[in-house]
Protein backbone atom coordinates (compact mmCIF):
# COMPACT_ATOMS: atom_id res chain seq x y z
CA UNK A 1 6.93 0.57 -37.91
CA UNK A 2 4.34 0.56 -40.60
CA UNK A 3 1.65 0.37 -38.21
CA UNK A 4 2.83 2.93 -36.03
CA UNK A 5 3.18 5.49 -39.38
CA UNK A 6 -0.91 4.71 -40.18
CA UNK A 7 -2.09 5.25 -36.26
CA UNK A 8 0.36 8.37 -36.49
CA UNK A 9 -1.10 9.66 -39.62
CA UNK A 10 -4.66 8.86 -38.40
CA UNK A 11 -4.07 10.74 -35.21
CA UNK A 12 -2.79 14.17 -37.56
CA UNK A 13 -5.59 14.03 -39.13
CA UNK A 14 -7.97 14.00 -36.18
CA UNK A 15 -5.85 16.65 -34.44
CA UNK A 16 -6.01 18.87 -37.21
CA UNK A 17 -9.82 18.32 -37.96
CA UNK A 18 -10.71 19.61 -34.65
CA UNK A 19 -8.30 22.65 -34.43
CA UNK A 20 -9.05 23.54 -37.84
CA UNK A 21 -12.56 23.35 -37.01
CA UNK A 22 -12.67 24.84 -33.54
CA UNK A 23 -10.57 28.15 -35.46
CA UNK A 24 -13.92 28.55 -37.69
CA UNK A 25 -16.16 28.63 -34.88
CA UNK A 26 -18.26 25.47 -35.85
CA UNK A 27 -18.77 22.45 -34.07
CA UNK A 28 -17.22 19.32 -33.13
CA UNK A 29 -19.13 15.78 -32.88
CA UNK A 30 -17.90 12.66 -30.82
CA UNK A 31 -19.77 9.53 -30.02
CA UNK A 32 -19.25 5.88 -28.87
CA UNK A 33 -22.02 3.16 -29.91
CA UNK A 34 -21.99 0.47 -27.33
CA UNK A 35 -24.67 -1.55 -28.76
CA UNK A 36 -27.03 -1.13 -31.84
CA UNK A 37 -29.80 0.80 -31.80
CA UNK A 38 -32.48 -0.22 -33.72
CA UNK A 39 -34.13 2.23 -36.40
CA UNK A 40 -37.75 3.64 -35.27
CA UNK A 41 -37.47 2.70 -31.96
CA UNK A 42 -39.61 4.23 -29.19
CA UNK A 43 -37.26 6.51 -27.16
CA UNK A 44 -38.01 8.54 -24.02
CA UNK A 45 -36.24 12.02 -23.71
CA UNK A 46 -34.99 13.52 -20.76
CA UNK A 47 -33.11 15.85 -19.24
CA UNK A 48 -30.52 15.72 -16.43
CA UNK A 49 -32.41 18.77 -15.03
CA UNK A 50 -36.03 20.06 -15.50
CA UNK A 51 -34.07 24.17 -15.65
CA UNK A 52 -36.57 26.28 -18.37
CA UNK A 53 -33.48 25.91 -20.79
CA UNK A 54 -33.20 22.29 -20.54
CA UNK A 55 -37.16 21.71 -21.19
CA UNK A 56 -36.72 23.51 -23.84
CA UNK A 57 -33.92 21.52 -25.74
CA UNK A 58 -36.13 18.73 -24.83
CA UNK A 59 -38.67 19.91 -27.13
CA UNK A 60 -35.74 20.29 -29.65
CA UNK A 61 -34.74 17.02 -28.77
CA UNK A 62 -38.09 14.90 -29.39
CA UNK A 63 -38.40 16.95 -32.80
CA UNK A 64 -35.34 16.39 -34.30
CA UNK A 65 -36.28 12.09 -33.42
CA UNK A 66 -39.77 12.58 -34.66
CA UNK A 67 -38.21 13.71 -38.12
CA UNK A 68 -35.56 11.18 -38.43
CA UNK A 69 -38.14 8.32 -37.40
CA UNK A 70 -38.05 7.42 -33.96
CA UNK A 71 -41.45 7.54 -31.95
CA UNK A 72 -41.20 9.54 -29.05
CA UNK A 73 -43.07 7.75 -25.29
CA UNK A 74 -42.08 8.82 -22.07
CA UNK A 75 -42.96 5.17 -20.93
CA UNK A 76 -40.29 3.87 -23.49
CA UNK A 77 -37.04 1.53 -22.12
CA UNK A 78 -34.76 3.71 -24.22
CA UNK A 79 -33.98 6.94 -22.37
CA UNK A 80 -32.07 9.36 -24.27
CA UNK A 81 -30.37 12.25 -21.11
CA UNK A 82 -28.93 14.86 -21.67
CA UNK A 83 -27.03 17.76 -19.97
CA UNK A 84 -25.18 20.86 -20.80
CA UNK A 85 -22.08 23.02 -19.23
CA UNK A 86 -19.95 25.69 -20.35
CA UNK A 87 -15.93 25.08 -19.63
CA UNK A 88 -13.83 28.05 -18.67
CA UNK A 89 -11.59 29.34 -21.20
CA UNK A 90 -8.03 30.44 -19.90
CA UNK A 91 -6.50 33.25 -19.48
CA UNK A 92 -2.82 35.25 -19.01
CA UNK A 93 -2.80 37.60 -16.63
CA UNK A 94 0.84 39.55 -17.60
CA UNK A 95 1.64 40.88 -14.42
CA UNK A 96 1.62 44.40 -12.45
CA UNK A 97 2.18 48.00 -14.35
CA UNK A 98 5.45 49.02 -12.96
CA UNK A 99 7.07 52.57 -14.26
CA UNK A 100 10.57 51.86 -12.48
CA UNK A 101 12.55 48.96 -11.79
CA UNK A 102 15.55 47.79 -10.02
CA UNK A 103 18.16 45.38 -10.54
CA UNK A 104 20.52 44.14 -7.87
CA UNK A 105 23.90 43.82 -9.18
CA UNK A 106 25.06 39.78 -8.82
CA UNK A 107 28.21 40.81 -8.21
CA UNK A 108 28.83 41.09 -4.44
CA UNK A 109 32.33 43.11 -4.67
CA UNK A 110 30.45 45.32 -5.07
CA UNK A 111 32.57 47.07 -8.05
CA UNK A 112 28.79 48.31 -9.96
CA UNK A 113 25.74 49.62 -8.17
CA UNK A 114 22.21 48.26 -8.48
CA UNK A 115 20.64 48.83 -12.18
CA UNK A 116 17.86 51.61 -12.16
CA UNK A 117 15.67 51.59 -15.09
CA UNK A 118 12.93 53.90 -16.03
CA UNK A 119 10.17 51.71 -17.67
CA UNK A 120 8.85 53.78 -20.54
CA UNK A 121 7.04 51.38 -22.47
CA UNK A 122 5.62 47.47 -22.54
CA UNK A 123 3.56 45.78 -24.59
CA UNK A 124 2.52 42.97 -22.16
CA UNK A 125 2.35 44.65 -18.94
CA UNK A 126 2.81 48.67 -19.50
CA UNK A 127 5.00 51.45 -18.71
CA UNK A 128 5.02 55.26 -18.62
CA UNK A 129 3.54 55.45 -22.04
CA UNK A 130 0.94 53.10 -22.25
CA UNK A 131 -1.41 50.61 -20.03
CA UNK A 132 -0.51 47.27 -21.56
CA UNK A 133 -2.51 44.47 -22.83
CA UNK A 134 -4.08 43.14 -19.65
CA UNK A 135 -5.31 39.94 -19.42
CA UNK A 136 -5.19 37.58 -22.42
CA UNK A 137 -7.55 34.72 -23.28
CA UNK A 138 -5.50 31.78 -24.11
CA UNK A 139 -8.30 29.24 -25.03
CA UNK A 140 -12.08 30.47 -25.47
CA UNK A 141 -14.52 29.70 -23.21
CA UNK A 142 -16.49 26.51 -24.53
CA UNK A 143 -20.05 25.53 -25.01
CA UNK A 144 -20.48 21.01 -24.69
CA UNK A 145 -23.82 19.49 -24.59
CA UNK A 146 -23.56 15.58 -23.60
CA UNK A 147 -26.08 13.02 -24.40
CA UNK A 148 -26.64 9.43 -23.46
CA UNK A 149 -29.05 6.60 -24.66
CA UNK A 150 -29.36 3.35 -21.69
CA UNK A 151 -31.77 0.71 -21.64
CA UNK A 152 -33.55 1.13 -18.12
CA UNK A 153 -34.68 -2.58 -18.76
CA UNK A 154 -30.95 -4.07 -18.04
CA UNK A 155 -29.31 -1.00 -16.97
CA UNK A 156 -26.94 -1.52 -20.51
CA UNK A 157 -25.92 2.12 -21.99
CA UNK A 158 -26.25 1.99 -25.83
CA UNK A 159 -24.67 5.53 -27.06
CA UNK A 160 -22.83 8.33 -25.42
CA UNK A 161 -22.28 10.99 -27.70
CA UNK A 162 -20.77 15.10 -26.89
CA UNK A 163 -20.99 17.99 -28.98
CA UNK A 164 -18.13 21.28 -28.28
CA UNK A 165 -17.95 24.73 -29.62
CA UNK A 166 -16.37 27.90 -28.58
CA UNK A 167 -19.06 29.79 -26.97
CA UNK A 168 -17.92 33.53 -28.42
CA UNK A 169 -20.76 35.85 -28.31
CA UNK A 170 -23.71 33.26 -29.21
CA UNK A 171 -26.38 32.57 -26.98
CA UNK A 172 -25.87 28.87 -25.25
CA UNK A 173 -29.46 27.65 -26.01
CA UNK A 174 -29.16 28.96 -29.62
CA UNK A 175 -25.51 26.66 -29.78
CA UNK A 176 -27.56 23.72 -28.42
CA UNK A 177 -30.38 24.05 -30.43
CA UNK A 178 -27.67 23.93 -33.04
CA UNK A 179 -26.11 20.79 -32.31
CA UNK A 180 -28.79 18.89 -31.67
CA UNK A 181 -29.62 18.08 -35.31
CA UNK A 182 -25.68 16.65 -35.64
CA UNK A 183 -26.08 14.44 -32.92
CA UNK A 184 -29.60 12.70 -34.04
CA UNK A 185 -28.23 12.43 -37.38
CA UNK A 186 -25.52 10.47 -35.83
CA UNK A 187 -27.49 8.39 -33.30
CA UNK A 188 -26.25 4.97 -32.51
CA UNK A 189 -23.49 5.43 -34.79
CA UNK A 190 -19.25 5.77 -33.72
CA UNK A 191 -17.99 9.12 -34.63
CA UNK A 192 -14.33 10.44 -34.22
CA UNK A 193 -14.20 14.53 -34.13
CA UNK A 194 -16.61 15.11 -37.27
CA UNK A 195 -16.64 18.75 -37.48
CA UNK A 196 -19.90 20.75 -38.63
CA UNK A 197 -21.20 23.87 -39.38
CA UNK A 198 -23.35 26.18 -35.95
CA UNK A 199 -26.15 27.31 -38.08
């Protein structure tokens, strides 16, 4: 029982963490270390696409290493990839604009006559007074950029890490460039739904 409270607590936390963090706009960081990865290592960088975008976090990429200490070959073992996709947000769509509706009566005496009613006003879907809400987003649309570090030599992945952020009105390669600091900070390390700030 006492385990279950800690893994229960642990998991509150972590749920919390990333709404609380996803509600300020900023960032959230996961990654998985599969094996260590040595400090100042040569590492080769490249994308899952050559698009103009992608080429251009590539630059961001090899940067970001240079500063934190890693030497930067394209004939290197270590191949960091990397790819990026937006995920749909959801939406409510509250139905049609109706101004009258009708109600059969359940009762098949008989006795009362179908209900009439004259829809004047409705907040979701609208009425003689006004238009409604229309649709609703439910969940934002998001921004992830994914990034994984194998060893072409044995075939072994070493690191898979993912960044996610609500994409609001920010350019994508802006919120990438962003996030790409976070993750080399983080490189070869475990991390658990760190949240952080989209400069």
């Amino acid at each position: 029982m006492r385990n279950f409270t800690i893994v229960l607590g642990v998991l509150c936390l972590f749920f919390s963490d990333a709404v609380w963090a996803q509600s300020q706009g900023d960032g959230i960081l996961n990654a998985v270390s599969y094996r260590p990865l040595k400090a100042g290592i040569k590492i080769a960088v490249e994308p899952y696409d050559n698009s103009a975008t992608n080429m251009k976090l590539k630059g961001h990429f090899e940067s970001a290493l240079r500063k934190a200490g890693y030497e930067i070959s394209d004939t290197s073992n270590i191949i960091m990839s990397f790819e990026t996709r937006d995920e749909a947000g959801a939406w409510v769509q509250p139905g049609n604009r109706t101004y009258i509706e009708l109600h059969n009566n359940p009762d098949r005496r008989g006795v009362e006559p179908p209900k009439v009613l004259l829809n004047l006003y409705n907040s979701d879907r609208g009425g003689v007074f006004n238009s409604g809400r229309g649709n609703r987003e439910v969940t934002p649309r998001k921004y992830r950029l994914e990034t994984t570090i194998d060893n072409k030599s044995n075939g072994r992945r070493m690191w898979h890490a993912w960044t996610i952020t609500n994409v609001g009105a920010a350019d994508s390669s802006a919120l990438a460039a962003s996030m790409i600091p976070m993750m080399v900070k983080n490189l070869g390390q475990t991390v658990r739904g760190q949240a952080f700030e989209i400069k």
